[in-house]
C-alpha atoms as a PDB file:
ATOM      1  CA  UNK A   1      45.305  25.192 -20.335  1.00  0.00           C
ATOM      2  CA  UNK A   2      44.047  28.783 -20.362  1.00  0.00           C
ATOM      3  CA  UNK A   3      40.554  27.356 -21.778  1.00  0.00           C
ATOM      4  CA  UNK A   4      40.164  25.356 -18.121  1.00  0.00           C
ATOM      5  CA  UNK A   5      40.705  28.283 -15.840  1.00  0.00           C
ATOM      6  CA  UNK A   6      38.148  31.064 -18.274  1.00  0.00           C
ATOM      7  CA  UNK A   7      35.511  31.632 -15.836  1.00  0.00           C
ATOM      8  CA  UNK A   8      32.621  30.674 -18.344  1.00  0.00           C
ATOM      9  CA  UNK A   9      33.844  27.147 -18.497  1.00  0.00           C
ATOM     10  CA  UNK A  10      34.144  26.913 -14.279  1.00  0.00           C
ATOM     11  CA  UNK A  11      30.682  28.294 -13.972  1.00  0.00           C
ATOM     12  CA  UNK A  12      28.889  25.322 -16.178  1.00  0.00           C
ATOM     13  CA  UNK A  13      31.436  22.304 -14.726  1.00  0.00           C
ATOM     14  CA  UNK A  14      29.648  23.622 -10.980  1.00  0.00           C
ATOM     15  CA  UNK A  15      26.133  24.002 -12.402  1.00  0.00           C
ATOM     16  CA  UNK A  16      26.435  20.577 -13.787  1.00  0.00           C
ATOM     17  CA  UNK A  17      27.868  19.029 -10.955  1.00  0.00           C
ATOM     18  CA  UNK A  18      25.441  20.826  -8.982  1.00  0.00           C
ATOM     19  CA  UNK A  19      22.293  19.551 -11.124  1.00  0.00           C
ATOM     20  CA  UNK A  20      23.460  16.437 -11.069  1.00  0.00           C
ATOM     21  CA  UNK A  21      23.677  16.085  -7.573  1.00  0.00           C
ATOM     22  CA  UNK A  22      20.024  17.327  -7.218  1.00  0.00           C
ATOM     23  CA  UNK A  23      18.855  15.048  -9.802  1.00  0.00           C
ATOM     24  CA  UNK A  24      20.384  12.170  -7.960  1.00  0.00           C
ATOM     25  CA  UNK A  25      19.093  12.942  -4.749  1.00  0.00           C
ATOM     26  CA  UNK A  26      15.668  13.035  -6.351  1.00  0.00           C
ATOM     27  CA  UNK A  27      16.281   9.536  -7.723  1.00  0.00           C
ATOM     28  CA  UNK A  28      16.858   8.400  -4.653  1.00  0.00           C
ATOM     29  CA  UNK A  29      14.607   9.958  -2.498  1.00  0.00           C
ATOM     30  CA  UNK A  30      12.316   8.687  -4.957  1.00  0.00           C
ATOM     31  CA  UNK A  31      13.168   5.027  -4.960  1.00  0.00           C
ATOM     32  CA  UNK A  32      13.233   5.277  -0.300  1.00  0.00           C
ATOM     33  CA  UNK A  33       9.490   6.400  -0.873  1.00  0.00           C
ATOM     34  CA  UNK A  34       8.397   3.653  -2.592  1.00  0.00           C
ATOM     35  CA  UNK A  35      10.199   1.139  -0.163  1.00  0.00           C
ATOM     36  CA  UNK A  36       8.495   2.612   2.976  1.00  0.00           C
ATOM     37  CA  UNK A  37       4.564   2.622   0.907  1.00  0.00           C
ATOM     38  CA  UNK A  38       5.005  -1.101  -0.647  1.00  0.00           C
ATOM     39  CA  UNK A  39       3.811  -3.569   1.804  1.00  0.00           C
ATOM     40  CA  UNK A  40       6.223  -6.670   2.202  1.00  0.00           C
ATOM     41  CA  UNK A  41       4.622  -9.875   1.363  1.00  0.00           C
ATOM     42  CA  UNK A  42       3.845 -11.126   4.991  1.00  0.00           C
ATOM     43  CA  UNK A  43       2.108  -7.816   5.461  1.00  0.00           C
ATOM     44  CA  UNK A  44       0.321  -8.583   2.137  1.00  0.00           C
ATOM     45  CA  UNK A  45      -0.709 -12.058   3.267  1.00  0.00           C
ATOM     46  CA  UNK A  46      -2.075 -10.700   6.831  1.00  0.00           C
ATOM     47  CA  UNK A  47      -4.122  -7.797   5.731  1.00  0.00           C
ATOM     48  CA  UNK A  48      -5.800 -10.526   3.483  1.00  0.00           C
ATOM     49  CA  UNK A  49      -6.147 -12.855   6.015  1.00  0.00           C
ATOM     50  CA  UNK A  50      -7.834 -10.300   7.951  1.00  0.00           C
ATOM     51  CA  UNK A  51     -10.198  -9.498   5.119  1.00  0.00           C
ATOM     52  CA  UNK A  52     -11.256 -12.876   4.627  1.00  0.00           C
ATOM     53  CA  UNK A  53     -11.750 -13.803   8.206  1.00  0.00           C
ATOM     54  CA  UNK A  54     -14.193 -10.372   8.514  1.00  0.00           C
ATOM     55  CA  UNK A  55     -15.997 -12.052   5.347  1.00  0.00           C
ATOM     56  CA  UNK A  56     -16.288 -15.450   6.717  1.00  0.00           C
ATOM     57  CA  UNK A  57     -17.828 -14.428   9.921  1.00  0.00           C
ATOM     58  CA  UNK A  58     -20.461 -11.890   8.093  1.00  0.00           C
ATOM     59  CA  UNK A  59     -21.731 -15.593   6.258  1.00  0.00           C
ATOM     60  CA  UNK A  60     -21.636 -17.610   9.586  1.00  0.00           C
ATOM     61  CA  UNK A  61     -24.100 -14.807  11.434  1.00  0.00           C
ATOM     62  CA  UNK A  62     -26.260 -14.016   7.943  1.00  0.00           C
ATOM     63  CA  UNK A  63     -26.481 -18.178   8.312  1.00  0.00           C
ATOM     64  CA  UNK A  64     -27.050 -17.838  12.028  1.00  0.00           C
ATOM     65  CA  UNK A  65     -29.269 -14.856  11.492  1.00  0.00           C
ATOM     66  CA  UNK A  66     -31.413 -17.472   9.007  1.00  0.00           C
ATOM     67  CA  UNK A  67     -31.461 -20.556  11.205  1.00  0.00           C
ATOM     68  CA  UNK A  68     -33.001 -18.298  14.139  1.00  0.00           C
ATOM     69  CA  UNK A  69     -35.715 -16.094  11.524  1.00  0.00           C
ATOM     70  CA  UNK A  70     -36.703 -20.166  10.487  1.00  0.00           C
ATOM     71  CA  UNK A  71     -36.837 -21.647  13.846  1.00  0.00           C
ATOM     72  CA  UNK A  72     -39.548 -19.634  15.175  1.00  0.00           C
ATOM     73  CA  UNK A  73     -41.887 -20.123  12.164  1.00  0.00           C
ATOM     74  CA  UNK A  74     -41.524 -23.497  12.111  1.00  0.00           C
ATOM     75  CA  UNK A  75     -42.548 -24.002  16.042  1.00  0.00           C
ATOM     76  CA  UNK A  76     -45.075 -21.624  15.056  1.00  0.00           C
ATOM     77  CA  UNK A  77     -46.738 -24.249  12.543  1.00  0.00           C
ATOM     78  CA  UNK A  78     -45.609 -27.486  14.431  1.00  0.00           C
ATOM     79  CA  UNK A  79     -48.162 -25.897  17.382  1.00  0.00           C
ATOM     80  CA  UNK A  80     -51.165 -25.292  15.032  1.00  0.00           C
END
């Protein structure tokens, strides 16, 4: 019973529980970061959405852009 109360003995049960503590508080801390920078999957699915809309209307105006550069060169040769 003597061997529980030596001082020695008290000082590294406290710096274990104590390092333990911090080590678990890192686990978790670590674990609420990467919950708050992973996107859910519906926030996934609209940041793609948005991508591909900005990439379908960059075609449709390059393809609008075309029909308008042709038009003129072809009234151009119809009047000569």
């Amino acid at each position: 019973m003597s061997f529980l109360t030596n001082p020695w003995v008290i000082s590294i049960l406290a710096m274990g529980f104590i390092l333990g503590n911090i080590l678990a508080l890192r686990k978790v801390s670590q674990v609420q970061m990467r919950k708050t920078k992973t996107m859910s999957d519906l926030e996934k699915l609209s940041e793609l959405e948005k991508k591909n809309k900005q990439r379908i209307d960059a075609i449709e105006n390059s393809k609008q852009e075309a029909a308008h550069q042709k038009t003129p060169n072809e009234n151009d040769k119809a009047d000569s």
